[in-house]
PDB file of N, CA and C in Angstrom:
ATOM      1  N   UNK A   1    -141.187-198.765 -92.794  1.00  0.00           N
ATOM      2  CA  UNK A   1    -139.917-199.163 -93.343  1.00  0.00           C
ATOM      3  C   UNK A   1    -140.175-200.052 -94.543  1.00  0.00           C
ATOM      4  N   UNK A   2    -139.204-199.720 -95.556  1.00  0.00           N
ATOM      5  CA  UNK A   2    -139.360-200.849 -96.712  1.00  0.00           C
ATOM      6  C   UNK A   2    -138.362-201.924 -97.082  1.00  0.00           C
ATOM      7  N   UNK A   3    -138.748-202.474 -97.254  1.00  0.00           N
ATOM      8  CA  UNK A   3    -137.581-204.048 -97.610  1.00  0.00           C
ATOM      9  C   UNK A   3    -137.217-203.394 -99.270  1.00  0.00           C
ATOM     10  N   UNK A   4    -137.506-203.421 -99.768  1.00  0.00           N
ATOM     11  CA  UNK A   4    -137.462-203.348-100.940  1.00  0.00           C
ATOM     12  C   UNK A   4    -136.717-202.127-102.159  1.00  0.00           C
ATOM     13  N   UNK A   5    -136.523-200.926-100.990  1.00  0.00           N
ATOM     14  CA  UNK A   5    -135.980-199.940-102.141  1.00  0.00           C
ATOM     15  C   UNK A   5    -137.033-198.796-102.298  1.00  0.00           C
ATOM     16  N   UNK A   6    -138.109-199.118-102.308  1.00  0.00           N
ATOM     17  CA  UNK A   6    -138.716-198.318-102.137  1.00  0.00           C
ATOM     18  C   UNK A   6    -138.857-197.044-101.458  1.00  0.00           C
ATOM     19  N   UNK A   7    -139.099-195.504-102.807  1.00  0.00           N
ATOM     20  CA  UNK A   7    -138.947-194.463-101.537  1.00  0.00           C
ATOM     21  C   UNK A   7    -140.442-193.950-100.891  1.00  0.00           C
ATOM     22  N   UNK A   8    -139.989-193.543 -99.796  1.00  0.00           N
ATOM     23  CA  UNK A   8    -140.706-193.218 -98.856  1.00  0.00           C
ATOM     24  C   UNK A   8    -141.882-192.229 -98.686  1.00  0.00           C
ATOM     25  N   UNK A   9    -140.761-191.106 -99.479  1.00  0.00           N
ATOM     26  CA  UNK A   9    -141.251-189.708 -99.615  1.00  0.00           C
ATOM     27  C   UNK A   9    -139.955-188.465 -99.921  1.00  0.00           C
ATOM     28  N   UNK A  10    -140.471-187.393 -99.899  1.00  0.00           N
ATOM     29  CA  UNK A  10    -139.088-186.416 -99.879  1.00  0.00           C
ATOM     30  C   UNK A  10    -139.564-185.458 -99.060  1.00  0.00           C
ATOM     31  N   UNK A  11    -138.765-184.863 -98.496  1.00  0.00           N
ATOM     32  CA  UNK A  11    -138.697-184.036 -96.946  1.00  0.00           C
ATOM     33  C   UNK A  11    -138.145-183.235 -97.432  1.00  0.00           C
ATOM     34  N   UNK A  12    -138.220-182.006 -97.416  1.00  0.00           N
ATOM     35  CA  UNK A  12    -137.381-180.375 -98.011  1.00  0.00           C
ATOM     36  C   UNK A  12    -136.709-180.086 -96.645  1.00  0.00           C
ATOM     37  N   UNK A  13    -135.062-180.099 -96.732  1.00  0.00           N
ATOM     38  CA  UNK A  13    -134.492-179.428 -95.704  1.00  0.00           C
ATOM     39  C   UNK A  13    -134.512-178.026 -95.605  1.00  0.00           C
ATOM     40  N   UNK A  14    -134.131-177.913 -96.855  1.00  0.00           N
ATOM     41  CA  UNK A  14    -133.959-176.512 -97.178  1.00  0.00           C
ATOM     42  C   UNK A  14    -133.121-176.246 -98.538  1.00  0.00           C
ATOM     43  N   UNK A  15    -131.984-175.089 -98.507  1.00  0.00           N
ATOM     44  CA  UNK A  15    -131.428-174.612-100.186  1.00  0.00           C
ATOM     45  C   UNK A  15    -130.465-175.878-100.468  1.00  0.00           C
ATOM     46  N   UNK A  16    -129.183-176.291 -99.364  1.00  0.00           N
ATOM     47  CA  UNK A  16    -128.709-177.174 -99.633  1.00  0.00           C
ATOM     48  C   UNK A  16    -128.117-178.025 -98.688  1.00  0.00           C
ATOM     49  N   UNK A  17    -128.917-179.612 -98.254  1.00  0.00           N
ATOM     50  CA  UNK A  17    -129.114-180.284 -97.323  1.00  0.00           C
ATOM     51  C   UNK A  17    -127.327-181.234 -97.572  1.00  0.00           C
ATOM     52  N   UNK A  18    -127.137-181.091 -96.588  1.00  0.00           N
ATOM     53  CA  UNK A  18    -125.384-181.766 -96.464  1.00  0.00           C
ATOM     54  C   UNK A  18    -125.755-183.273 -95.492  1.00  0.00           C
ATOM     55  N   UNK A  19    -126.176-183.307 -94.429  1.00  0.00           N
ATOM     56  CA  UNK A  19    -125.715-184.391 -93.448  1.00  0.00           C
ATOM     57  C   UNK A  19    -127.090-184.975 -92.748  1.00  0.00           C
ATOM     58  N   UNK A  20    -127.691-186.004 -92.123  1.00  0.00           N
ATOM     59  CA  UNK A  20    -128.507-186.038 -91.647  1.00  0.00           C
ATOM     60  C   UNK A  20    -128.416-186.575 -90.257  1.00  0.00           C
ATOM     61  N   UNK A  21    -129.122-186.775 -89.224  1.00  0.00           N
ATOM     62  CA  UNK A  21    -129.110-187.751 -87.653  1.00  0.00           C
ATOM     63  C   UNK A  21    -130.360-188.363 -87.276  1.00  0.00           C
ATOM     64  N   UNK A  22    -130.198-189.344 -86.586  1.00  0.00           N
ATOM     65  CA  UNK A  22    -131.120-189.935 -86.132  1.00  0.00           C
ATOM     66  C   UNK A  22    -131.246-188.997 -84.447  1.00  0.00           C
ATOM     67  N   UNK A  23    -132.192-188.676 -83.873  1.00  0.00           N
ATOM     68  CA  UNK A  23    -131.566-188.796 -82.189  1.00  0.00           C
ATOM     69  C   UNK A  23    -132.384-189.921 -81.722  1.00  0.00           C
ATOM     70  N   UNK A  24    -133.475-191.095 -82.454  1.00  0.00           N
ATOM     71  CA  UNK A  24    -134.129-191.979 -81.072  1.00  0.00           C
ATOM     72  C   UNK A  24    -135.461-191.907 -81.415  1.00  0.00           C
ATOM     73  N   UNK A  25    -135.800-190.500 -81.834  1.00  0.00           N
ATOM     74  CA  UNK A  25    -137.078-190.164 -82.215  1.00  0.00           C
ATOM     75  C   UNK A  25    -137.587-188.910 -83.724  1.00  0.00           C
ATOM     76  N   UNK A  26    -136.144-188.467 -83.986  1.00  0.00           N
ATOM     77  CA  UNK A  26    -136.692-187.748 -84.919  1.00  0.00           C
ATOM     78  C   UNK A  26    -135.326-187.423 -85.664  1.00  0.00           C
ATOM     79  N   UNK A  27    -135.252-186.974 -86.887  1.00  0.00           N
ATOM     80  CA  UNK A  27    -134.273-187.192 -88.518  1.00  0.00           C
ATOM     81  C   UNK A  27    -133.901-185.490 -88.185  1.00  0.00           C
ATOM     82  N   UNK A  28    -132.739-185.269 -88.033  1.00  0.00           N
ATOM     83  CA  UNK A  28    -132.211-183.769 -87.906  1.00  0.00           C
ATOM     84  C   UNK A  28    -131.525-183.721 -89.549  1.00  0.00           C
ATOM     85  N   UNK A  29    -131.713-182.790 -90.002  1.00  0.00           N
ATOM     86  CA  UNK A  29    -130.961-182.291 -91.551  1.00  0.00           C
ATOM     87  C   UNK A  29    -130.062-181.188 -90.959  1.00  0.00           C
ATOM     88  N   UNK A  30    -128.912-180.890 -91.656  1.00  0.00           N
ATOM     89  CA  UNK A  30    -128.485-179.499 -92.140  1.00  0.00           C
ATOM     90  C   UNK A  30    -128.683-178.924 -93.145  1.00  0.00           C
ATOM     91  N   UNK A  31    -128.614-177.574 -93.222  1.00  0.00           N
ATOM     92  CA  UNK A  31    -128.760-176.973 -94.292  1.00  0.00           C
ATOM     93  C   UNK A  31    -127.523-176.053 -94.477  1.00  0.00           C
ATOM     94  N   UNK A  32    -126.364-176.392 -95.628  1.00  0.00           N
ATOM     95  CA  UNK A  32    -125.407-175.768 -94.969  1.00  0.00           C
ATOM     96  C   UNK A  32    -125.327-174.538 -95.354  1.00  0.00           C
ATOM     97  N   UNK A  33    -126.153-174.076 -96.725  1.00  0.00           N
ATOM     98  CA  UNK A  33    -126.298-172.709 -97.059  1.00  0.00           C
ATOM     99  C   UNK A  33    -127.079-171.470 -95.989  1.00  0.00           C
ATOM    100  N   UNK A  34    -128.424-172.585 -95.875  1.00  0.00           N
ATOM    101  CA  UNK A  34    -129.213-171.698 -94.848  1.00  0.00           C
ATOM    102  C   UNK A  34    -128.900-171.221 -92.857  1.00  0.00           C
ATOM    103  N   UNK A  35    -127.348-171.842 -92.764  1.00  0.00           N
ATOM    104  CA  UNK A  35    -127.130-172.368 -91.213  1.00  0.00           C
ATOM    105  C   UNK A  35    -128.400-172.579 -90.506  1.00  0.00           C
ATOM    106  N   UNK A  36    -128.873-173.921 -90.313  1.00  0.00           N
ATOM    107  CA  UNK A  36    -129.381-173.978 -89.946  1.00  0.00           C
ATOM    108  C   UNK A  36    -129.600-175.646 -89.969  1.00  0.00           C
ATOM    109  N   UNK A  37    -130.282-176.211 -88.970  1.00  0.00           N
ATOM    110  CA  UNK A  37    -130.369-177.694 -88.896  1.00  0.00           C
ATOM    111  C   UNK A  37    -132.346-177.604 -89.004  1.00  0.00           C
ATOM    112  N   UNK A  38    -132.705-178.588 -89.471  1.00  0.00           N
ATOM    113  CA  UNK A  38    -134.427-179.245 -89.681  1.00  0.00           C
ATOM    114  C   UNK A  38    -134.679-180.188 -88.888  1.00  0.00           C
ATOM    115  N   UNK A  39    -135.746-180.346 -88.073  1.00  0.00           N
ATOM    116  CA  UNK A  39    -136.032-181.312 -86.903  1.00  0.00           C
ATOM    117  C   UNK A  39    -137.423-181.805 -87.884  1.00  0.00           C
ATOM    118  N   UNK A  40    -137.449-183.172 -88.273  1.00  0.00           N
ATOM    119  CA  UNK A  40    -138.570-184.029 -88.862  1.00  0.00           C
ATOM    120  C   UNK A  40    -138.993-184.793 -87.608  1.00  0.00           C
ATOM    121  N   UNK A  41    -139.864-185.357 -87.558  1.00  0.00           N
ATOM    122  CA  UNK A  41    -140.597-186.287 -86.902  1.00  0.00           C
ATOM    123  C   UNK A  41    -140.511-187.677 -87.666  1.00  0.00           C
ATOM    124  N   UNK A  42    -139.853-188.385 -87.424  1.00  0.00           N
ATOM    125  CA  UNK A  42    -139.202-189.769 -87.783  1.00  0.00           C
ATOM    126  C   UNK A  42    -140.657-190.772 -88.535  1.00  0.00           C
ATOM    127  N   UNK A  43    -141.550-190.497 -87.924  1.00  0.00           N
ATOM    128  CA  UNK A  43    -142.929-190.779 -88.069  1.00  0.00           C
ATOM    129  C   UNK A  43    -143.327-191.259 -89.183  1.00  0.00           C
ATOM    130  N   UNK A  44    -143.586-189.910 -89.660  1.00  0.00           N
ATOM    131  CA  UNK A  44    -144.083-189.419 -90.854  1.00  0.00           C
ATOM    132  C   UNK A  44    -143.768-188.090 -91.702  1.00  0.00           C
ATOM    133  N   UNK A  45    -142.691-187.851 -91.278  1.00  0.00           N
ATOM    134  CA  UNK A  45    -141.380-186.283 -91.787  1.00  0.00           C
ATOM    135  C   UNK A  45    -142.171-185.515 -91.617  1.00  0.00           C
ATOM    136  N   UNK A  46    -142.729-184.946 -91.122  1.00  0.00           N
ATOM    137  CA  UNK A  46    -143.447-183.723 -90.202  1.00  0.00           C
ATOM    138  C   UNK A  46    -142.316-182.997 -89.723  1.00  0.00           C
ATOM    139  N   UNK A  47    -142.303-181.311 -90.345  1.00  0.00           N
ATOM    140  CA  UNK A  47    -141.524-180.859 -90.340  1.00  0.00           C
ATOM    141  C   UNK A  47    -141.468-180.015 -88.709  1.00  0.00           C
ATOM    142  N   UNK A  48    -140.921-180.738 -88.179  1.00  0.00           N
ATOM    143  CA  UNK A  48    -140.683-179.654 -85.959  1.00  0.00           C
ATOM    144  C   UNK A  48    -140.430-179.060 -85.954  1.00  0.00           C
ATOM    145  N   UNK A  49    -139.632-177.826 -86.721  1.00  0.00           N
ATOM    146  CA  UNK A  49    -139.305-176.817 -86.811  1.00  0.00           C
ATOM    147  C   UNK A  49    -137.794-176.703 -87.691  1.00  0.00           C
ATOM    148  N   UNK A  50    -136.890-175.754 -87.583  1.00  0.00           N
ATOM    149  CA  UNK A  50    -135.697-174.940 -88.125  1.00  0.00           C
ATOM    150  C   UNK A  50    -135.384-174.126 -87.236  1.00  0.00           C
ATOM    151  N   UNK A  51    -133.932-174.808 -86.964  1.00  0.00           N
ATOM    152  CA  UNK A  51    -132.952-173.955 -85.813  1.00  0.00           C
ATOM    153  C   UNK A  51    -131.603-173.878 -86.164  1.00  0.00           C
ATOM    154  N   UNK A  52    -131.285-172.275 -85.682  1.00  0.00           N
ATOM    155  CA  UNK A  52    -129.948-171.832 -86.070  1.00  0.00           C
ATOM    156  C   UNK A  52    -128.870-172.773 -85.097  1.00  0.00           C
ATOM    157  N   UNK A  53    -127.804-173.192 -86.010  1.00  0.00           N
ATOM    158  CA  UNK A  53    -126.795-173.788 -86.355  1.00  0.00           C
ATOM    159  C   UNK A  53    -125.514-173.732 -86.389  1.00  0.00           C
ATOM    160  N   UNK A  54    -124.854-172.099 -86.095  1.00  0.00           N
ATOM    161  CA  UNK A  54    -124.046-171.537 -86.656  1.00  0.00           C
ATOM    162  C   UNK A  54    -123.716-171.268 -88.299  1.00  0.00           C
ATOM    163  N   UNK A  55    -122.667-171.095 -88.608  1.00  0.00           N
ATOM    164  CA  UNK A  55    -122.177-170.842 -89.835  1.00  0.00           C
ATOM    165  C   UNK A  55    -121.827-171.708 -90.772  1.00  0.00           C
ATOM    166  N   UNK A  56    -122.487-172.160 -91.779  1.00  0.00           N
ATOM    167  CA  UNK A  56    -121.867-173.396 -92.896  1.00  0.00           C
ATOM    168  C   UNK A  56    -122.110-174.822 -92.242  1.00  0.00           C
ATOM    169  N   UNK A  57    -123.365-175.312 -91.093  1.00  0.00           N
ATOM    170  CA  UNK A  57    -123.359-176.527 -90.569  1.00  0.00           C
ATOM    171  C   UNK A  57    -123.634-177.694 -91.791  1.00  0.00           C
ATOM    172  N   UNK A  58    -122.248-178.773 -91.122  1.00  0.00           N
ATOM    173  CA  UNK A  58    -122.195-179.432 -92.243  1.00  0.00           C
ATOM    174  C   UNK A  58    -122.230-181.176 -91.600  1.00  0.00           C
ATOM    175  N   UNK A  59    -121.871-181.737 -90.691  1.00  0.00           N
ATOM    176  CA  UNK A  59    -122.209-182.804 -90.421  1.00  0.00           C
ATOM    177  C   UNK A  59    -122.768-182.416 -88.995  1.00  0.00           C
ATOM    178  N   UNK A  60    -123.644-183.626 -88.516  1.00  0.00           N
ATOM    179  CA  UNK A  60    -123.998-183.468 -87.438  1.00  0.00           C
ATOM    180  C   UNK A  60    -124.599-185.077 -86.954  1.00  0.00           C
ATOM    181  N   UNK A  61    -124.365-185.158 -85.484  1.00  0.00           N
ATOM    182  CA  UNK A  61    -124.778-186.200 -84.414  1.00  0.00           C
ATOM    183  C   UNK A  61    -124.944-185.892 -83.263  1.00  0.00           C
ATOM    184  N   UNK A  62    -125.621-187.027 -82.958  1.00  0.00           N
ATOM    185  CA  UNK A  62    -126.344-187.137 -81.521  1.00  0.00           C
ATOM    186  C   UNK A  62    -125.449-188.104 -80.555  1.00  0.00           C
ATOM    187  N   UNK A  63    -125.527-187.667 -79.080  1.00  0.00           N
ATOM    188  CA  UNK A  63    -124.559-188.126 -78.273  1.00  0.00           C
ATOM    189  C   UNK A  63    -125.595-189.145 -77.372  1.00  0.00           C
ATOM    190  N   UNK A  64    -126.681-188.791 -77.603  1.00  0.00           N
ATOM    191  CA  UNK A  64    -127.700-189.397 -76.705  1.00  0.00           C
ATOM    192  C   UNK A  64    -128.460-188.755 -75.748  1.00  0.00           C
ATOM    193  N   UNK A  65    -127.897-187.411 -75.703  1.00  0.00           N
ATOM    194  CA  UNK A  65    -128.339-186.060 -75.275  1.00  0.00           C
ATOM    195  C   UNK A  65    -128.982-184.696 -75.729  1.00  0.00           C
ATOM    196  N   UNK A  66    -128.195-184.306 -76.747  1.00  0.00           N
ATOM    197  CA  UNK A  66    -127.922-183.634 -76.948  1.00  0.00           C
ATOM    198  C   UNK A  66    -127.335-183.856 -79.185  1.00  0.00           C
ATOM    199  N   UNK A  67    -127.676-182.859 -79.903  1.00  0.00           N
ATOM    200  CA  UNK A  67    -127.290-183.086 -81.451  1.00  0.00           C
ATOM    201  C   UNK A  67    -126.553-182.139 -81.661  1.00  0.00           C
ATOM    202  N   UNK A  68    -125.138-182.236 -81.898  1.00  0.00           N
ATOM    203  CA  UNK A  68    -124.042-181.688 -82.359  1.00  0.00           C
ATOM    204  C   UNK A  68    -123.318-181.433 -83.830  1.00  0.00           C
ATOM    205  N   UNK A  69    -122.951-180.172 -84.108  1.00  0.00           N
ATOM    206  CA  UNK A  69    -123.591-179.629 -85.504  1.00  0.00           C
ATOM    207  C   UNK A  69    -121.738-179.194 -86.159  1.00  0.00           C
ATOM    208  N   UNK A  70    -121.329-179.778 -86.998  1.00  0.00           N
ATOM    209  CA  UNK A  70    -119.926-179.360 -87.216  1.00  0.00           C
ATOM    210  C   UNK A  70    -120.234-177.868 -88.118  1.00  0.00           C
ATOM    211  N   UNK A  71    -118.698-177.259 -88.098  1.00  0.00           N
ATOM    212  CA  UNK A  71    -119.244-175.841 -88.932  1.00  0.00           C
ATOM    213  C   UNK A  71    -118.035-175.642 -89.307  1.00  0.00           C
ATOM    214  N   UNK A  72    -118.640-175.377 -91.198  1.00  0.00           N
ATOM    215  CA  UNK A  72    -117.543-175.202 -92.036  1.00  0.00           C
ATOM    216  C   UNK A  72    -116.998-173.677 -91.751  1.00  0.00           C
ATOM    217  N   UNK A  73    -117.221-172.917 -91.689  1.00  0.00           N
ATOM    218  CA  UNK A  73    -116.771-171.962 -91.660  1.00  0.00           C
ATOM    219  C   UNK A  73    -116.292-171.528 -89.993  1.00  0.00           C
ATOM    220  N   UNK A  74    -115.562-171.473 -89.506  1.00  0.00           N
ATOM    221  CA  UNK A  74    -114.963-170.565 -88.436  1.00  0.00           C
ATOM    222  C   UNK A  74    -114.475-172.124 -87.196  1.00  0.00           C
ATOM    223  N   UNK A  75    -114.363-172.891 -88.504  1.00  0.00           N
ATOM    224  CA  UNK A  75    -113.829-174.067 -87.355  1.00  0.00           C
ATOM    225  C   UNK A  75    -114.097-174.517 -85.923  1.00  0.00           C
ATOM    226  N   UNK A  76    -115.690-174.330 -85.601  1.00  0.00           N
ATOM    227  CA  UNK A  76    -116.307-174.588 -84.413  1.00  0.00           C
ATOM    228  C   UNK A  76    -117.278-175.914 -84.685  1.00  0.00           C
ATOM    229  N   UNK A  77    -118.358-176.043 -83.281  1.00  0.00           N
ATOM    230  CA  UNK A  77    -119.059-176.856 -83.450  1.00  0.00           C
ATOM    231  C   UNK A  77    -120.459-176.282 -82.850  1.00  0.00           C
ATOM    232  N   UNK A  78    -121.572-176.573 -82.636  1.00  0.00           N
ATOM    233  CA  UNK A  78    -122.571-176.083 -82.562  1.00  0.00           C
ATOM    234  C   UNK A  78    -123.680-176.833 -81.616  1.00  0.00           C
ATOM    235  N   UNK A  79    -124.119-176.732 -80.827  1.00  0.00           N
ATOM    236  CA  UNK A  79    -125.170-177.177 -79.887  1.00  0.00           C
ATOM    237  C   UNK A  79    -126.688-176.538 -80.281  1.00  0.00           C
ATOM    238  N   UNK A  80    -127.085-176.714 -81.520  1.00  0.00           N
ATOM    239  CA  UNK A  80    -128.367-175.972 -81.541  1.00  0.00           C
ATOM    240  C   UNK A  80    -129.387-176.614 -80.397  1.00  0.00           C
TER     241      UNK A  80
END
């Protein structure tokens, strides 16, 4: 962590990154072009993989369980 402003690094979500989450242990992105959410490793942004999302995922949070994915298109929500 930096006091100062300093950046960190840059992490590629993907084509075009909308929202991000913490869950506790690791930085979830969306990607709302690609549907799809990015699992980093909080660490050191080590990319955990890319999981489908539904359609247009555009904000997303964690309940403490579970990371919940809003979706622009077809007015749902998403449990990847």
């Amino acid at each position: 962590m930096t006091s100062d402003g300093a950046n960190l690094g840059f992490f590629p979500v993907a084509t075009f990154p909308d929202s991000v989450a913490f869950d506790g242990e690791n930085i979830w992105g969306t990607d709302s072009v690609g549907d799809s959410v990015v699992k980093f490793r909080a660490s050191d942004g080590l990319n955990l993989g890319t999981f489908s999302a539904g359609a247009v995922p555009r904000s997303i949070a964690f309940d403490g369980a579970n990371m919940w994915v809003t979706n622009g298109s077809g007015n749902t929500v998403t449990k990847p």
